[in-house]
Every structure is written in C-alpha cells, then in structure tokens.
Protein backbone atom coordinates (compact mmCIF):
# COMPACT_ATOMS: atom_id res chain seq x y z
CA UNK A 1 -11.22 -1.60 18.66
CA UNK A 2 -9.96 -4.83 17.29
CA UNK A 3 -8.19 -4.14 14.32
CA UNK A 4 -5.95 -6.38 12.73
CA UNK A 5 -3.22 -5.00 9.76
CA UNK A 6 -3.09 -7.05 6.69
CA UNK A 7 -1.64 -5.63 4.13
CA UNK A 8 1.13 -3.35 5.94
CA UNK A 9 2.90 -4.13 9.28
CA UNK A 10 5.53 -1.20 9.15
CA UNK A 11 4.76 2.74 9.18
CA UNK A 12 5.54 3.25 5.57
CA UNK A 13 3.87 2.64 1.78
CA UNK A 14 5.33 2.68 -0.91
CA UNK A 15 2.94 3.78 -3.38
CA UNK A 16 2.61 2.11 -6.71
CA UNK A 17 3.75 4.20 -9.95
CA UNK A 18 0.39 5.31 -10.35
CA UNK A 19 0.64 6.64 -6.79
CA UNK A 20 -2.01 4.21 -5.15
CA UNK A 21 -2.30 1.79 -2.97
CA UNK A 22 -4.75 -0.50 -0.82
CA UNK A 23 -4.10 -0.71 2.76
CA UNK A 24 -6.36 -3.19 4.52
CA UNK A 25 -7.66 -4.52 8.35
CA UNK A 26 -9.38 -7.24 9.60
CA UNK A 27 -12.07 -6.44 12.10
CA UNK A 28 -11.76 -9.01 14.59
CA UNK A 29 -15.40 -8.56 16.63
CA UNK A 30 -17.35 -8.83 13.26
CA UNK A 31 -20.45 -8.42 15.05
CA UNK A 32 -18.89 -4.97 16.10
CA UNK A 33 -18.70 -4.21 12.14
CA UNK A 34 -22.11 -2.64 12.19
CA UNK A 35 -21.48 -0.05 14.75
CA UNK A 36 -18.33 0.87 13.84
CA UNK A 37 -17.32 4.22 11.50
CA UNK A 38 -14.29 5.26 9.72
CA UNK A 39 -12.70 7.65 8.41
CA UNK A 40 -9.32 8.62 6.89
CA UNK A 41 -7.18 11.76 5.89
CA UNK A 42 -4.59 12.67 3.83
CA UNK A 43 -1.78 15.26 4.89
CA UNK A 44 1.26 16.43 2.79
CA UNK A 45 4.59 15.51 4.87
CA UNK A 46 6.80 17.65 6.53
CA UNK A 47 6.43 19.87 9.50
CA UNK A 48 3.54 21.92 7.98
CA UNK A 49 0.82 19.35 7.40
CA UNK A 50 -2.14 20.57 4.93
CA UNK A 51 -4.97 18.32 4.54
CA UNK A 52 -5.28 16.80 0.66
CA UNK A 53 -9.45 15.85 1.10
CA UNK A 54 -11.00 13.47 -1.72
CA UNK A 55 -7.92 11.39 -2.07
CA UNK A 56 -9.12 8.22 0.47
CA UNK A 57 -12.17 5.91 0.01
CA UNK A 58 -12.56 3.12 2.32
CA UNK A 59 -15.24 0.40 2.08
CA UNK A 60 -16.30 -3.03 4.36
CA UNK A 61 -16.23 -5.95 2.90
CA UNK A 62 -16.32 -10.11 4.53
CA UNK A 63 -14.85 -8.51 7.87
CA UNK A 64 -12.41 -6.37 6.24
CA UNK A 65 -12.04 -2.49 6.37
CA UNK A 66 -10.01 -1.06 3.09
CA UNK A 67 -9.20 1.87 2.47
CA UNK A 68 -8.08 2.67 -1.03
CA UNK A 69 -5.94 5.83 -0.86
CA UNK A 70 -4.00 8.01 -3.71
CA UNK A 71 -1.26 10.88 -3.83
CA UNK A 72 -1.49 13.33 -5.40
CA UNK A 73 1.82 13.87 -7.11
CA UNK A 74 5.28 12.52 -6.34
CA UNK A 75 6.58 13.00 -2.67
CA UNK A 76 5.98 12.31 0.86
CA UNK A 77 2.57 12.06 2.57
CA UNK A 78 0.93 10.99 5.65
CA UNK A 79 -2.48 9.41 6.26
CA UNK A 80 -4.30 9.10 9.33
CA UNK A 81 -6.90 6.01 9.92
CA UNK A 82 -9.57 6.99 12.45
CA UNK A 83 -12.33 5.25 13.78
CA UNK A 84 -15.46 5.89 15.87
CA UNK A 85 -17.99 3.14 17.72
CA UNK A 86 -21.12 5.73 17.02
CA UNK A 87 -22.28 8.47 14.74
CA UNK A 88 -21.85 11.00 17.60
CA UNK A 89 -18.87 9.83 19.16
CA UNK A 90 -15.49 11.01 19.19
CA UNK A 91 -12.71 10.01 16.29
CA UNK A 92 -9.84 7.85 17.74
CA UNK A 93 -6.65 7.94 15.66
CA UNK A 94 -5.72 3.96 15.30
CA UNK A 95 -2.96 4.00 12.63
CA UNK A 96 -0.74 6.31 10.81
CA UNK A 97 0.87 5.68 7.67
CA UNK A 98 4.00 7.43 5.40
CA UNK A 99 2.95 7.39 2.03
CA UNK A 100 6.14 7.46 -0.49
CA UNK A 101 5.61 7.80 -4.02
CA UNK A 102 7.83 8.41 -6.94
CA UNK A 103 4.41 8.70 -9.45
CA UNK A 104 5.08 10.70 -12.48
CA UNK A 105 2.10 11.69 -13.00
CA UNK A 106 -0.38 13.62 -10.90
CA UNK A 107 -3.68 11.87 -9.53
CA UNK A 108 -7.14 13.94 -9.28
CA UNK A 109 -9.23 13.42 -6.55
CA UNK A 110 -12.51 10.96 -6.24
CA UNK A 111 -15.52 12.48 -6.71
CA UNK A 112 -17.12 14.74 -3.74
CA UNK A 113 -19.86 12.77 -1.86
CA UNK A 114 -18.24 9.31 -3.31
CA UNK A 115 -17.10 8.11 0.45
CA UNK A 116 -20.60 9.30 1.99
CA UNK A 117 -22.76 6.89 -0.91
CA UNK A 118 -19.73 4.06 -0.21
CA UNK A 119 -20.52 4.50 3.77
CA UNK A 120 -24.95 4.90 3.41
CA UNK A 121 -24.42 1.50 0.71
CA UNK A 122 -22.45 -0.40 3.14
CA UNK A 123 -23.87 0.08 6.22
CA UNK A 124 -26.99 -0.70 4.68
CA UNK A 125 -25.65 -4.12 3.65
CA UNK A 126 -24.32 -4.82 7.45
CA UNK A 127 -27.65 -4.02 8.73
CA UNK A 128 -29.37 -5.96 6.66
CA UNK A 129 -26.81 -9.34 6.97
CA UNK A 130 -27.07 -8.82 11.07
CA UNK A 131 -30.22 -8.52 11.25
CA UNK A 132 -30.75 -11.74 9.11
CA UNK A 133 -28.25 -13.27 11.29
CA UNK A 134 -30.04 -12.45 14.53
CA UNK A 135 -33.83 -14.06 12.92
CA UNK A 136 -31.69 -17.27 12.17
CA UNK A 137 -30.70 -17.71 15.78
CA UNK A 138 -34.31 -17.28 16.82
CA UNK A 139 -36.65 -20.27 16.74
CA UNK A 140 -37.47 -19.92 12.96
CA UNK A 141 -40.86 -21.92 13.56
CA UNK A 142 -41.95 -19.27 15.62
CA UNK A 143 -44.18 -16.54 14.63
CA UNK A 144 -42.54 -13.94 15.83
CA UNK A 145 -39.48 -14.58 13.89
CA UNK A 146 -41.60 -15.38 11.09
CA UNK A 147 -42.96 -11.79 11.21
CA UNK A 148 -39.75 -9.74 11.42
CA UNK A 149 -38.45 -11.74 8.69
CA UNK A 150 -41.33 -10.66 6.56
CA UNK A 151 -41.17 -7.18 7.17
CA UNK A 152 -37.43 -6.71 6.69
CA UNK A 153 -37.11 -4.71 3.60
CA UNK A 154 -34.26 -6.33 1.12
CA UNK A 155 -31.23 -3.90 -0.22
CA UNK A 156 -32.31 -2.01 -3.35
CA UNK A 157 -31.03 -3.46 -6.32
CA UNK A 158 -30.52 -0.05 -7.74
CA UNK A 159 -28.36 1.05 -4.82
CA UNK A 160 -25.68 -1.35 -5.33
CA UNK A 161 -25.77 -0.96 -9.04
CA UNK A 162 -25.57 2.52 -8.60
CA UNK A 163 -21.86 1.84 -6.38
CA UNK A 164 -20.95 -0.31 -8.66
CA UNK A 165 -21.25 2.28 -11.28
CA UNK A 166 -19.55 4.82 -9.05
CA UNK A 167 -16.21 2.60 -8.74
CA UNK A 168 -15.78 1.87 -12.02
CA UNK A 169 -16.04 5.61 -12.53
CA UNK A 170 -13.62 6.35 -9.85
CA UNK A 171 -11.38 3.72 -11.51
CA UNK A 172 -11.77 4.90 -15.09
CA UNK A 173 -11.04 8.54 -13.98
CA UNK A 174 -7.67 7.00 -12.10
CA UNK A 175 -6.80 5.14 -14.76
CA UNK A 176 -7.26 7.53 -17.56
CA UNK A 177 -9.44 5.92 -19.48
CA UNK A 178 -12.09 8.27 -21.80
CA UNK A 179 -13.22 5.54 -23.51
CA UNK A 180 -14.20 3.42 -20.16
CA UNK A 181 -15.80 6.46 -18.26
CA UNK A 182 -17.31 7.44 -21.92
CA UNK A 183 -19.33 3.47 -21.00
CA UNK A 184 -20.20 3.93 -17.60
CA UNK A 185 -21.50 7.16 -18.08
CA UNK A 186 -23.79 5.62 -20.92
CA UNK A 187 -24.69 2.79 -18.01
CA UNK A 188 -25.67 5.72 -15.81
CA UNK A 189 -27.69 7.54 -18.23
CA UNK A 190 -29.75 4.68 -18.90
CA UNK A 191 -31.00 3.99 -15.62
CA UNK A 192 -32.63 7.32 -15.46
CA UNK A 193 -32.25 7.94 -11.80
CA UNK A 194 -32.30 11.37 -9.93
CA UNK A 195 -29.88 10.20 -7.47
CA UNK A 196 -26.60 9.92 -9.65
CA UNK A 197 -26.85 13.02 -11.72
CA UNK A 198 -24.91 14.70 -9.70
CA UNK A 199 -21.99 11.86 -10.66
CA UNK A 200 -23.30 11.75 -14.44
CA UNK A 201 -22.49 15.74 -14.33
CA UNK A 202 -18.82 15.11 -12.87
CA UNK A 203 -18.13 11.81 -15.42
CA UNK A 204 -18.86 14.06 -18.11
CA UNK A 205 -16.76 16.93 -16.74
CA UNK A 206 -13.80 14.57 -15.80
CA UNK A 207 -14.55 13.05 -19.33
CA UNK A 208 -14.39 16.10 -21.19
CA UNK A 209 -10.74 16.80 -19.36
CA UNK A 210 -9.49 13.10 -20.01
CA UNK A 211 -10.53 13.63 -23.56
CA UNK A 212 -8.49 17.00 -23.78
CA UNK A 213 -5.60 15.81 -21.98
CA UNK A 214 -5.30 12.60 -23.95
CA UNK A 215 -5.46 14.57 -27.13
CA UNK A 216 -2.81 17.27 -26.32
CA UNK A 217 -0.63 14.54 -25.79
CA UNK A 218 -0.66 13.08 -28.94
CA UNK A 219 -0.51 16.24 -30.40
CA UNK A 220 2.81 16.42 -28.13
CA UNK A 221 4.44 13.07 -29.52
CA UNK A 222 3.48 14.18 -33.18
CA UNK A 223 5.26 17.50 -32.72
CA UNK A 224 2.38 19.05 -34.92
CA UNK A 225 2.21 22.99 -34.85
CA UNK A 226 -0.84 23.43 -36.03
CA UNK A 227 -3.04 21.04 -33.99
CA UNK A 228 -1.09 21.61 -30.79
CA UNK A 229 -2.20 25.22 -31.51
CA UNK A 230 -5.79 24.10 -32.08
CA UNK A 231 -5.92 22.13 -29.31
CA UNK A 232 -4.48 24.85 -26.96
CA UNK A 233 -7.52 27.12 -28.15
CA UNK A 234 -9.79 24.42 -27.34
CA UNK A 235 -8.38 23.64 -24.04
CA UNK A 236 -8.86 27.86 -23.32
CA UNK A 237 -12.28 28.11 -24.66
CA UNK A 238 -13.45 25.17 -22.07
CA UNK A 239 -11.55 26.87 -19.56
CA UNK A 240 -9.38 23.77 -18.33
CA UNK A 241 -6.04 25.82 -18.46
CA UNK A 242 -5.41 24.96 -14.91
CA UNK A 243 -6.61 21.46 -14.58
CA UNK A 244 -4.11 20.50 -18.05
CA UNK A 245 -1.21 23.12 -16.71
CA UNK A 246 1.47 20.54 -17.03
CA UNK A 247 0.31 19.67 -20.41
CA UNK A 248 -0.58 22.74 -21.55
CA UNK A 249 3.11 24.24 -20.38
CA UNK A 250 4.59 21.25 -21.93
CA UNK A 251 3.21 22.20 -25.05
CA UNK A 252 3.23 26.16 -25.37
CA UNK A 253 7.05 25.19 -24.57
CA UNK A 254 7.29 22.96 -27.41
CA UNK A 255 5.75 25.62 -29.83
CA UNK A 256 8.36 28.35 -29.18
CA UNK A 257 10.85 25.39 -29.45
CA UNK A 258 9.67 24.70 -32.30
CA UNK A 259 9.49 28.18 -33.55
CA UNK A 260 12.65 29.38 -32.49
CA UNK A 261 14.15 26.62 -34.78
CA UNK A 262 11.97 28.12 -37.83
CA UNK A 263 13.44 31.39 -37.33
CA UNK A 264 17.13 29.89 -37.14
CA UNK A 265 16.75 27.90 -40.21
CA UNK A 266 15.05 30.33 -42.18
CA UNK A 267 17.47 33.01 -41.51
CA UNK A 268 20.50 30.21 -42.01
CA UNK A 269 18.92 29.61 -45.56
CA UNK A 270 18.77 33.77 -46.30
CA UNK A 271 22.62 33.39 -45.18
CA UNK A 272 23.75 30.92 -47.13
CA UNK A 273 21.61 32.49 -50.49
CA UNK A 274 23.20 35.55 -50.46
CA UNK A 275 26.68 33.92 -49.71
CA UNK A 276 26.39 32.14 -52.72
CA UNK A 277 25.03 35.68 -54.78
CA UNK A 278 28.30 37.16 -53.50
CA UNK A 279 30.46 34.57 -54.48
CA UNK A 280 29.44 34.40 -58.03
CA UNK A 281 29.51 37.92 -58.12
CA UNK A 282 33.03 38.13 -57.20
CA UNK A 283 34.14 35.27 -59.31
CA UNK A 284 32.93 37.07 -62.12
CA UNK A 285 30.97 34.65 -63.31
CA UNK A 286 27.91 35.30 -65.31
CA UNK A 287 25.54 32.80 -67.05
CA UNK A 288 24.59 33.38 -70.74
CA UNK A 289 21.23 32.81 -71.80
C-alpha cells in the first residue's frame, strides 16, 4: 500500500501519562490518498483480546495518515492499523502496535460517529484538491477545463468549522477541561445547525460529568463532610454513579474515615471526662462555692 512509519519504527508505544499518543504514516503514492480507507482498533492485551471501540481517531493530512489513539486505563493494549483501497473491499491488517501505559487516570472514549464526520470531512477535502489538480494539468485555456472548473462545488465552510469544533471537543473532554468544552459548546450553539446536535447533546452530557467530577475532587482535597455528602447526592440524583465510581468510592471511603475518627474522639473525650469525675471524687476533693 505504500506506507511509510514516522513516528514509531518498533512494535511498542509508550503512551504518554495521559495515556495518548499520535502514531503517524506517510503515504507514499499521494495520488493513491483519495482511494484509500482506514481504519483502526483497539484490543486489551493478553491472550483474551476484547475490542475497546471509540478510543482511535485517525485523520489525512499533507500526505500523512494519523491516527490519534487513547487507553483506557493503565496496562497493556494492542492496536491494529487496517487499510482498504475501496469502500467495498476487504480490510488488510498493515501494522500492529503494543500500547504501554502507566496513566493514572482513566480516559473516556471520543464521541460515537466522531471518526465517520473526520472520514466524510476529509475525503471531501481530497476530492476536491485532486480534482483541482487534474483541471490544472489540462489546457486551462480550453473550454472544457474551463467548464468543469466552474461547476466544481467548493468545501462548505460550515463543514470544516463544524470538525474543527468537534476536535476541540474531543480535546477538551481528554483533557478535562469544563470550562473549555463549556466554550465550544457555546461556539456550537451559535451556529444553529441540525447536523451537530447530536455532539451539542454529548458536550453537554460529558460537561455535566466533567463538572461533577471536578467538583468531588475538590471536595476530596478539602476533606469537607458536608459538601462531599452534598455532592454525592448530586452525583446520585443525575445518575452518574458509575461513570464517577473511582471518585465516588474515593470519597464514600473518606466519609466513614472520617467518621470513624468522630466516633473515636468523641468517645476518647467521654473517657477522659469521667476519668477526671472519678479522680476528684476519690481525692476527696470538693469545691466550695
């Protein structure tokens, strides 16, 4: 197929401590680039292999095929890179990769239907740029060439605003950022199109979660009773017990912690009281009023 590793030349990645990385090829043919179709999968490691969808994009850009990828938590995983030379053809495994991360915390996946908009924008983009290469080498004084050049319809401005506004989602949800997927949600909004409400629906979902998480945390560091409490009930009511179950155990762990220690110290302090009641009483000594 022609493709040409950039970015890694053994079998292994080492992911960052986010658990991500980029893993990149050169297409060599680049007239080829238009006909070409990838895809890529992750698998947990070891000798039962279970598929981990939604954690690989990939994207075309100058010649180059990228593939972003993500683990989900801390351990071992395998991705294979497949590729296909049209829509109806068979996938050919090219590349497999070990993923190794030591990430501390856990990733969520990109949004569903994310890779299909990424594929639709940029084959859209390669169509257009080879079929404005192929008018240039024809006679450009000639009418024919004229004419196709006229009717070729240019990329819709909207589109590519629209995938902008998906990665910076994607990247705001990686990075855990409320306050950045808050903005591009806002961006979204504003352009009033049917076709990303689907991902205005998810931002705010993933938003609300972020939001949640971030402030269950700091409830964490304080050590505060009462609001971890209150957040725990809010984090219930929204139903998000699952998605927050390492925070949420972290925390209902920290309460009876925190508890326990009440119960101790209170019943230390009824000790020590009626220690001291005894002692005067056996001492014999009374205080006059």
């Amino acid at each position: 197929m022609g493709l040409v590793p950039l970015s890694h030349l053994s079998g292994e990645v080492d992911m960052d401590d986010y658990g991500k990385a980029e893993i990149k090829f050169r297409i060599s043919d680049t007239t080829r680039m238009g006909e070409l179709f990838f895809a890529a999968m992750v698998f947990t490691g070891g000798e039962t292999m279970e598929e981990r969808p939604d954690y690989c994009v990939h994207l075309v850009e100058n010649g180059d095929i990228i593939f972003n990828v993500m683990t989900p938590e801390k351990g071992e995983f395998v991705i294979k890179l497949t590729v296909k030379d049209s829509p109806d053809g068979n996938l050919q495994e090219f590349c497999d990769f070990l993923l190794i991360s030591n990430q501390k915390d856990e990733n969520g996946r990109f949004p569903k239907g994310f890779q299909e908009r990424t594929e639709n924008n940029v084959k859209s983009d390669l169509t257009f740029k080879q079929e404005a290469q192929t008018f240039e080498i024809i006679d450009e004084t000639t009418d024919e060439s004229m004419n196709k050049a006229d009717t070729e319809e240019p990329i819709e401005e909207s589109e590519k605003l629209n995938d902008v506004l998906r990665r910076r989602m994607c990247q705001s949800i990686e990075e855990n950022s409320p306050k950045e997927l808050s903005s591009v949600i806002k961006d979204m909004k504003a352009l009033e199109e049917p076709s990303i409400q689907p991902d205005i629906i998810y931002g705010e979902e993933s938003l609300q979660l972020l939001e949640l998480k971030k402030e269950l945390l700091e409830r964490i560091r304080d050590r505060d009773i009462k609001l971890i409490e209150a957040t725990l009930k809010k984090v219930k009511i929204v139903g998000l017990e699952n998605k927050l179950e390492k925070e949420v155990t972290i925390a209902r762990n920290l309460l009876q912690s925190c508890t326990a220690n009440f119960k101790l110290k209170s019943q230390s302090a009824s000790s020590n009281k009626l220690l001291f009641i005894d002692l005067r009483s056996s001492s014999g000594y009374y205080t006059r009023y």
